[in-house]
N, C-alpha and C. Protein backbone atom coordinates (compact mmCIF):
# COMPACT_ATOMS: atom_id res chain seq x y z
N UNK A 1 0.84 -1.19 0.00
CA UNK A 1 0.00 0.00 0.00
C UNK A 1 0.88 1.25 0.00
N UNK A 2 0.49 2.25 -0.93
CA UNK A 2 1.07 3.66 -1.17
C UNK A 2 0.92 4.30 0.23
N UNK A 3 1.57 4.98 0.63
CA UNK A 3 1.67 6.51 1.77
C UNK A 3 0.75 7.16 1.29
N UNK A 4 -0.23 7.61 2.32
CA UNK A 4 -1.13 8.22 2.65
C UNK A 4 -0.59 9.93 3.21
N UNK A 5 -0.88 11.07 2.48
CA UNK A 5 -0.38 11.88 3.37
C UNK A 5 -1.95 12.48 3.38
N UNK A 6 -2.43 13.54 4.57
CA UNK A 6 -3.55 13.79 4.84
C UNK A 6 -3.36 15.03 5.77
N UNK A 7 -4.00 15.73 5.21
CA UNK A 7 -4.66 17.11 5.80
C UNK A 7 -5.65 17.58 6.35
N UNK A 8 -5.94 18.81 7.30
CA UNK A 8 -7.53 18.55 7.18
C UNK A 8 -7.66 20.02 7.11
N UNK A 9 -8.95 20.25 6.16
CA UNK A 9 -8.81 21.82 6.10
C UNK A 9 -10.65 22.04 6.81
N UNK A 10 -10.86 23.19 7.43
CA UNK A 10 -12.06 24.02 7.61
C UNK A 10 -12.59 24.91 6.40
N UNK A 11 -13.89 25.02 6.45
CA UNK A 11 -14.63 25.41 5.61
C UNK A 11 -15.44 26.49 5.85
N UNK A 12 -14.62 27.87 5.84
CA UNK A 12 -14.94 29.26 6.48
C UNK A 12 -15.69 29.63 5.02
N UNK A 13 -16.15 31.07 5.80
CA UNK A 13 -17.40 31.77 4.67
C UNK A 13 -16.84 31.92 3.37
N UNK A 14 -15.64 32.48 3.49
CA UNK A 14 -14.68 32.46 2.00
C UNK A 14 -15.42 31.42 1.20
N UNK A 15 -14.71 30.25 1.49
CA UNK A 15 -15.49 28.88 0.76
C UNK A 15 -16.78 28.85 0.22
N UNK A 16 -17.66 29.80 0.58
CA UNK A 16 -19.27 29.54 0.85
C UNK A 16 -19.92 29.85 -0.79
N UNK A 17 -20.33 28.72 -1.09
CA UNK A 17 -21.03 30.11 -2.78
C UNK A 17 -22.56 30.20 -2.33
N UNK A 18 -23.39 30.90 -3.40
CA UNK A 18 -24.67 31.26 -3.72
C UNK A 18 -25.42 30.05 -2.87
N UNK A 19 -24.94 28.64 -3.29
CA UNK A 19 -25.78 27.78 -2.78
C UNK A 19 -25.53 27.38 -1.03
N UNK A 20 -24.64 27.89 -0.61
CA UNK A 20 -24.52 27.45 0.54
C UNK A 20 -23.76 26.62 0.86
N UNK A 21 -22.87 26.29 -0.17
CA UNK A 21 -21.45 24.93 0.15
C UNK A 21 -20.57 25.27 -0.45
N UNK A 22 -19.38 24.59 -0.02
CA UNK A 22 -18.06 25.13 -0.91
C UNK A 22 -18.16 25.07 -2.12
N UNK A 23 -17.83 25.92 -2.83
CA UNK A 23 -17.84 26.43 -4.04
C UNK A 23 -16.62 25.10 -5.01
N UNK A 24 -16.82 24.80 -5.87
CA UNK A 24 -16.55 23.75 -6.94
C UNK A 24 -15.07 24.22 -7.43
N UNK A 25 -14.94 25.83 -7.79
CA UNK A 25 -13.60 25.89 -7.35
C UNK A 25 -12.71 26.00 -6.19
N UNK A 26 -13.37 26.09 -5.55
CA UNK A 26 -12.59 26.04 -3.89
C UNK A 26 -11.98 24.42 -3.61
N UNK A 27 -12.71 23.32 -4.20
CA UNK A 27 -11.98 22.13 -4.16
C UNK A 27 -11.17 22.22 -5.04
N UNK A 28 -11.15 22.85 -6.33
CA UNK A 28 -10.22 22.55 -6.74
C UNK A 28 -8.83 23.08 -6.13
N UNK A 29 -8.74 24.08 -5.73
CA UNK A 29 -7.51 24.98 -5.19
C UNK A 29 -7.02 24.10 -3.77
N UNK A 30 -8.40 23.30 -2.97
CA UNK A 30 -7.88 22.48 -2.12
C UNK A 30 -7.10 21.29 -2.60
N UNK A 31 -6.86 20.53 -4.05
CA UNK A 31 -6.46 19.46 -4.35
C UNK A 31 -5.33 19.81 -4.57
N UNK A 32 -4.76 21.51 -5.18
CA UNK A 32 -3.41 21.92 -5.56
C UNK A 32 -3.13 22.03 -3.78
N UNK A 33 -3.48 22.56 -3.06
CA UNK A 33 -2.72 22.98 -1.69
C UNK A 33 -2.17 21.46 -0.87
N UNK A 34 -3.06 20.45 -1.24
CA UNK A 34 -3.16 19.16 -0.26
C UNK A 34 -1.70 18.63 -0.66
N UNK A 35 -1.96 18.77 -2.15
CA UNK A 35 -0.81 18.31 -3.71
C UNK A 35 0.55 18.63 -3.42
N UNK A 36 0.60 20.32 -3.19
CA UNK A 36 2.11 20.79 -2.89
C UNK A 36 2.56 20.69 -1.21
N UNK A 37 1.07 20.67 -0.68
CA UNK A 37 1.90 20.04 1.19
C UNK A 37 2.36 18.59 1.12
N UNK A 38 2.00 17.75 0.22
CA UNK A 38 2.45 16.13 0.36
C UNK A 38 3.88 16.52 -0.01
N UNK A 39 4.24 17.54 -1.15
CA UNK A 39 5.21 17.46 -2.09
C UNK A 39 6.30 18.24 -0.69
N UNK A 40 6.24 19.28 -0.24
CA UNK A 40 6.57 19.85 1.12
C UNK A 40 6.85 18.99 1.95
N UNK A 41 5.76 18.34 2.57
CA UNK A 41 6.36 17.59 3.43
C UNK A 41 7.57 15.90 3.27
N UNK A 42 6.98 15.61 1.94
CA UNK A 42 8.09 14.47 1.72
C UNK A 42 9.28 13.92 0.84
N UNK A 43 9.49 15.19 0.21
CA UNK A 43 10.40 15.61 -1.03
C UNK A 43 12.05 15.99 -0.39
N UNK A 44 12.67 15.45 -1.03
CA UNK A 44 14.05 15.87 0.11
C UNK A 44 14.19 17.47 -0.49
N UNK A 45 15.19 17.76 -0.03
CA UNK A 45 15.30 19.48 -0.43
C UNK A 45 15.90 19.64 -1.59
N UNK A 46 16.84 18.66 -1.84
CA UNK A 46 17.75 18.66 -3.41
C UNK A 46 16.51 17.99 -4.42
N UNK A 47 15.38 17.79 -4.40
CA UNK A 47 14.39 17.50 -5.83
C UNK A 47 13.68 18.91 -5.40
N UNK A 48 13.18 19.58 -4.07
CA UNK A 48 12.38 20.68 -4.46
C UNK A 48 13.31 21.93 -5.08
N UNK A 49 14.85 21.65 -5.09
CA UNK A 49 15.25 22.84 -5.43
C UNK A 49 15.81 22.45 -6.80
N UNK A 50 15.35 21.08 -7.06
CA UNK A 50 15.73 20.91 -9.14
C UNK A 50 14.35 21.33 -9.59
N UNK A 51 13.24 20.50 -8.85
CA UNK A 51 11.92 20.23 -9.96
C UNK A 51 10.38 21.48 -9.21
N UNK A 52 9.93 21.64 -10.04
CA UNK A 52 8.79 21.66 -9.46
C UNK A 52 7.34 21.00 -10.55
N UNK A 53 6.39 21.02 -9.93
CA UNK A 53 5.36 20.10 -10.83
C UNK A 53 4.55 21.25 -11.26
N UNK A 54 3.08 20.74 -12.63
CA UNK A 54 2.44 21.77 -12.82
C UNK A 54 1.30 20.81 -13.25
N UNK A 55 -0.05 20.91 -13.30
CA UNK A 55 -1.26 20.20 -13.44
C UNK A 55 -1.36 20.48 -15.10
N UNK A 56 -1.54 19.27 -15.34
CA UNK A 56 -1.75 19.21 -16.94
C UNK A 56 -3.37 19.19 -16.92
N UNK A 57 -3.57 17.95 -15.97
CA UNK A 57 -5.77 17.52 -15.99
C UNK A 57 -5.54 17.20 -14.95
N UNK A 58 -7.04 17.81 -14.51
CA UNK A 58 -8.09 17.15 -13.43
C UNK A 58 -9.14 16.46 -13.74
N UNK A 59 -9.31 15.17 -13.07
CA UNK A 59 -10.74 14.67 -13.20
C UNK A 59 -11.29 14.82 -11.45
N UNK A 60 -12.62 15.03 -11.71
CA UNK A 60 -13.01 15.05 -10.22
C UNK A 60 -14.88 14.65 -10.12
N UNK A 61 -14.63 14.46 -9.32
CA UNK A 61 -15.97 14.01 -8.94
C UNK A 61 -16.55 14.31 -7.89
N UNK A 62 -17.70 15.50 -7.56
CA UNK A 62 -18.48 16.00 -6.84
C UNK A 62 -19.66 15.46 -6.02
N UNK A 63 -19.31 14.86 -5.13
CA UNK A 63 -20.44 13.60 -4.45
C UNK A 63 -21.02 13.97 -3.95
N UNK A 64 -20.68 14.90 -2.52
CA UNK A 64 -21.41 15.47 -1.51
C UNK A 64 -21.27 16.89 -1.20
N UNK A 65 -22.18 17.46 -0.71
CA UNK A 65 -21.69 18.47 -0.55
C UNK A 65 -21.30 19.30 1.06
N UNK A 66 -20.56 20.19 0.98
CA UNK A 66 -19.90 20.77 2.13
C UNK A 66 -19.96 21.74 2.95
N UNK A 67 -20.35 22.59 3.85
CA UNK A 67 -21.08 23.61 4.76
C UNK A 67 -19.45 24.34 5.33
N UNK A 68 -19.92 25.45 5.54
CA UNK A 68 -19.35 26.59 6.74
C UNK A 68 -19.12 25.82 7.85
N UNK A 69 -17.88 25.81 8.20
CA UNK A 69 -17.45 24.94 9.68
C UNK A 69 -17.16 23.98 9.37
N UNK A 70 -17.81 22.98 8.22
CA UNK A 70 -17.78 21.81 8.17
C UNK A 70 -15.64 21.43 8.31
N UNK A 71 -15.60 20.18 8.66
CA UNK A 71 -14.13 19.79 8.91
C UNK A 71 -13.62 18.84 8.37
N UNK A 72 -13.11 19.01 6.91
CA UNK A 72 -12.78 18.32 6.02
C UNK A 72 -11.41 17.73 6.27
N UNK A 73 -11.63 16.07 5.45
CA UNK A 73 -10.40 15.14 5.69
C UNK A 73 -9.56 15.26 4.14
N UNK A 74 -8.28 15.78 4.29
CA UNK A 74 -7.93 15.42 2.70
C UNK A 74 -6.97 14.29 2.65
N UNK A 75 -7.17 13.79 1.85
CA UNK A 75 -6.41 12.70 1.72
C UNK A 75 -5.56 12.30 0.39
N UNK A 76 -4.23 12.09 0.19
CA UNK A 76 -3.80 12.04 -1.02
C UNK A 76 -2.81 11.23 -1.19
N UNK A 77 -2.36 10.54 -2.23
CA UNK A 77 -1.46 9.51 -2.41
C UNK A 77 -0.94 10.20 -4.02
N UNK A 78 -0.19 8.94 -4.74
CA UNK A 78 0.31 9.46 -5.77
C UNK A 78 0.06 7.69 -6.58
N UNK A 79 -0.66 8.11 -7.63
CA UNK A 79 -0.84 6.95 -8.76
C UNK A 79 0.02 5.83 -9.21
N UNK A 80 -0.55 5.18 -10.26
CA UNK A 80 0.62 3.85 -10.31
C UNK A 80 1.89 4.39 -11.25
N UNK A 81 2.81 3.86 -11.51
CA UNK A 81 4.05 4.64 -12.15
C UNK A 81 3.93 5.34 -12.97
N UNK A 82 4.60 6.46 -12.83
CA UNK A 82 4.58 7.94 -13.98
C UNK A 82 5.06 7.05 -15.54
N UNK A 83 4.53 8.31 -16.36
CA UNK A 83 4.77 8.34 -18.09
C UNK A 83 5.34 9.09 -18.43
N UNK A 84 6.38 9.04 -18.81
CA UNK A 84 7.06 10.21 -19.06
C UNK A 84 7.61 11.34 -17.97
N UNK A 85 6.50 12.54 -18.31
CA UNK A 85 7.12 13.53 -17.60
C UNK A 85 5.94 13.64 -16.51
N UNK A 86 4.84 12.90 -16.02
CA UNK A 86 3.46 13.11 -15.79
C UNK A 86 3.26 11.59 -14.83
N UNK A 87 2.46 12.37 -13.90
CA UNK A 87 2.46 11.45 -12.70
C UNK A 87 0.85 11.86 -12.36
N UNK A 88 0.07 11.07 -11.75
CA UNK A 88 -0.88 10.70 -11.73
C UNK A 88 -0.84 11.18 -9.58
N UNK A 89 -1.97 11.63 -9.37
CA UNK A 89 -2.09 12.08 -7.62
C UNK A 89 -3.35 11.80 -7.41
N UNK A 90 -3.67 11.33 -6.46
CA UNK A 90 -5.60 10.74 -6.46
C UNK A 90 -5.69 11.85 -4.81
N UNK A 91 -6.50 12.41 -4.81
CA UNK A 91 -7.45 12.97 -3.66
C UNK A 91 -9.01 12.74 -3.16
N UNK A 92 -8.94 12.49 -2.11
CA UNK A 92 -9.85 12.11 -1.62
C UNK A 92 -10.17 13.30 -0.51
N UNK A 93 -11.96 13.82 -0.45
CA UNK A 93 -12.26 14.77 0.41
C UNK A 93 -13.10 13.88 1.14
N UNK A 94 -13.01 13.77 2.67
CA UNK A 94 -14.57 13.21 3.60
C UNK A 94 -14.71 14.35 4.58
N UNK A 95 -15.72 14.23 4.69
CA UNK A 95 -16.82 15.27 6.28
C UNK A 95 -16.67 14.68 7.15
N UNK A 96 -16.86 15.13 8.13
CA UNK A 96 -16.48 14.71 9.54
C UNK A 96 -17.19 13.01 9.90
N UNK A 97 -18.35 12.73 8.96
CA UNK A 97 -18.86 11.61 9.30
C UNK A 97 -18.28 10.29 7.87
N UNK A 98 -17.47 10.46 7.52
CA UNK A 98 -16.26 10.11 7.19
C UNK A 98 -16.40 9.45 5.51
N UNK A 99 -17.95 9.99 5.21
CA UNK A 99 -18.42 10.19 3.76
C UNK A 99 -17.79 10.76 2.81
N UNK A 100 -17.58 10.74 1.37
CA UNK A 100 -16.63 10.86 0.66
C UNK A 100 -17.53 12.43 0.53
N UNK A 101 -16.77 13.56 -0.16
CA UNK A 101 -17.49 14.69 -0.66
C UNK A 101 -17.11 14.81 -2.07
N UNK A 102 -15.42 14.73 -2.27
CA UNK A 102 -15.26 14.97 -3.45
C UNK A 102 -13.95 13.59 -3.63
N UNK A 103 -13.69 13.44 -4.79
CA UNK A 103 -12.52 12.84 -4.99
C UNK A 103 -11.88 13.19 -6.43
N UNK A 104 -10.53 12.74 -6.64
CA UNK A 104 -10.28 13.51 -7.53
C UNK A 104 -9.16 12.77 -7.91
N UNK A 105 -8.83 13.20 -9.56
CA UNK A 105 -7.29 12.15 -10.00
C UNK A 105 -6.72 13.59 -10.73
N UNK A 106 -5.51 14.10 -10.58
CA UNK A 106 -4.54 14.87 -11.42
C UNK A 106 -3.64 14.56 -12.11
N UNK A 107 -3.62 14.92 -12.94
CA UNK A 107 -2.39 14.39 -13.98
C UNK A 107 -1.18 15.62 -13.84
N UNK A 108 -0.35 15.23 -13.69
CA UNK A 108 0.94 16.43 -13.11
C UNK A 108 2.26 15.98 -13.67
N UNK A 109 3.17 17.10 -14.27
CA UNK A 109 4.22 16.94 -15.24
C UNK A 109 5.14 17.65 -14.50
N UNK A 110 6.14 17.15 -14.10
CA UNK A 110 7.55 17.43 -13.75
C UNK A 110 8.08 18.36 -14.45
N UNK A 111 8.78 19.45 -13.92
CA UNK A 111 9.44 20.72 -14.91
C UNK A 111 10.59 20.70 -14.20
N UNK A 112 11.96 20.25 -14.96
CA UNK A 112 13.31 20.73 -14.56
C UNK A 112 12.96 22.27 -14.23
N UNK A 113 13.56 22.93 -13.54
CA UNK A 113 14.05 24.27 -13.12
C UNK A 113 14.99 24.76 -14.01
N UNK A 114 16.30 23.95 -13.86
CA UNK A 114 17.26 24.53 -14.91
C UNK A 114 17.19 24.95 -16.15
N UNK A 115 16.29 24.25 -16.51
CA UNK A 115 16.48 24.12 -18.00
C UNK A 115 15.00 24.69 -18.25
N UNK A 116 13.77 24.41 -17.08
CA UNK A 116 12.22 25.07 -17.47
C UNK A 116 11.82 24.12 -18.64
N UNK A 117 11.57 23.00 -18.68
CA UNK A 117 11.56 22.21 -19.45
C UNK A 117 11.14 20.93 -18.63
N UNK A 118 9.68 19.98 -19.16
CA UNK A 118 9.57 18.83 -18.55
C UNK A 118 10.56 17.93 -18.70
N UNK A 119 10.82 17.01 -17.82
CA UNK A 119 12.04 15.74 -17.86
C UNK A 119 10.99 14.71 -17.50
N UNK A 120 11.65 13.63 -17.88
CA UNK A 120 10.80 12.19 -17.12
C UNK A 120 11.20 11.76 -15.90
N UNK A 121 10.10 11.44 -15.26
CA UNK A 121 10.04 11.56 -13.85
C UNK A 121 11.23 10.90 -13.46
N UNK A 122 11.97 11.51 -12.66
CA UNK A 122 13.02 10.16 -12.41
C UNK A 122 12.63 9.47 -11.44
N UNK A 123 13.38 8.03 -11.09
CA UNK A 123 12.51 7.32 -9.99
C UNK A 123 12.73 7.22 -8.33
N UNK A 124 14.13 8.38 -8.11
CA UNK A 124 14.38 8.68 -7.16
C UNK A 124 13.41 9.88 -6.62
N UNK A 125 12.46 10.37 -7.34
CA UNK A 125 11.62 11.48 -7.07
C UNK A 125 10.55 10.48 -6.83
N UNK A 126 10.01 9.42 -7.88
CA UNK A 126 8.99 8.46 -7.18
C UNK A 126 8.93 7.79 -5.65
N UNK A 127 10.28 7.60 -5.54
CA UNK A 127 10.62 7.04 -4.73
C UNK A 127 9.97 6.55 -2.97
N UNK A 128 10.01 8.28 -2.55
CA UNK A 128 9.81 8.44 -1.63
C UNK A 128 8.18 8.71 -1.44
N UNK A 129 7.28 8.53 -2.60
CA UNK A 129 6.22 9.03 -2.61
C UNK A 129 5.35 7.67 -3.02
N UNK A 130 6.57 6.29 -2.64
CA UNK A 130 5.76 5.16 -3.30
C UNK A 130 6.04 4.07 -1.97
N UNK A 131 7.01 4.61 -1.26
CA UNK A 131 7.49 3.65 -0.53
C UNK A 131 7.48 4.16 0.94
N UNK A 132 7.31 5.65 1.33
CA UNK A 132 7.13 6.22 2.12
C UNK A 132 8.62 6.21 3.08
N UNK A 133 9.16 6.19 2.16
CA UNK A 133 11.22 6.82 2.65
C UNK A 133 11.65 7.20 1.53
C-alpha cells in the first residue's frame, strides 16, 4: 500500500457560494494545496530545489456536498508509475462523518528548473512518494 499523506482543512465563509457549500472551485484549489503540502512535506530538499510540478488535468468528482465549519479530511497519495514527464495524484475529500465529498485524480508533469523544461520523472523522485522513505 502507497503513503497516505492527509490534511484537514475548515470550511470558512470564503469557501461559501450562492448555494450554501463550498464552491466547486474552492476544491479545486484544495487538491493543488493538499498536492504541494504532500510534495513539502516528503520531497528531500535537493528534488524541491531541481523540480517543481504543474497540473496538466483534473478529473473530479463531486459527491457530496460541504457547509461553513464543516471539517474536512484530505487525503492524497500518488498513482501507479509515472509516463514520461506526468504522474498521476488521487485525492480524496470526507466530512467529519467520514463520507466521501469529493474525490479527484490529477495528472501532473515534472518541470526541470534549470532548464524550465519537462524531464521524465526520475525514480528517485517516485521514490519516496511510493514507498514512504
Amino acid at each position: 500500500m502507497k503513503p497516505i499523506f492527509e490534511l484537514t482543512l475548515t470550511a470558512g465563509p470564503e469557501h461559501i457560494d450562492e448555494l450554501g457549500h463550498v464552491n466547486n472551485a474552492v476544491w479545486v484549489q484544495w487538491i493543488q494545496q493538499v498536492a504541494v503540502a504532500h510534495w513539502e512535506a516528503v520531497a528531500p530538499q535537493a528534488h524541491k530545489d531541481a523540480y517543481f510540478w504543474v497540473v496538466v488535468r483534473h478529473e473530479i468528482d463531486y459527491l457530496r456536498a460541504a457547509h461553513e465549519g464543516d471539517r474536512i479530511t484530505a487525503r492524497t497519495w500518488v498513482g501507479n508509475a509515472p509516463h514520461g514527464a506526468r504522474f498521476d495524484r488521487l485525492v480524496e475529500f470526507t466530512g467529519e462523518d467520514g463520507k466521501v465529498c469529493v474525490r479527484s485524480k490529477t495528472d501532473w508533469a515534472i518541470i526541470d528548473k534549470a532548464s524550465g523544461r519537462p524531464i521524465r520523472v526520475p525514480a528517485e523522485v517516485v521514490a519516496p512518494f511510493v514507498s514512504g522513505g
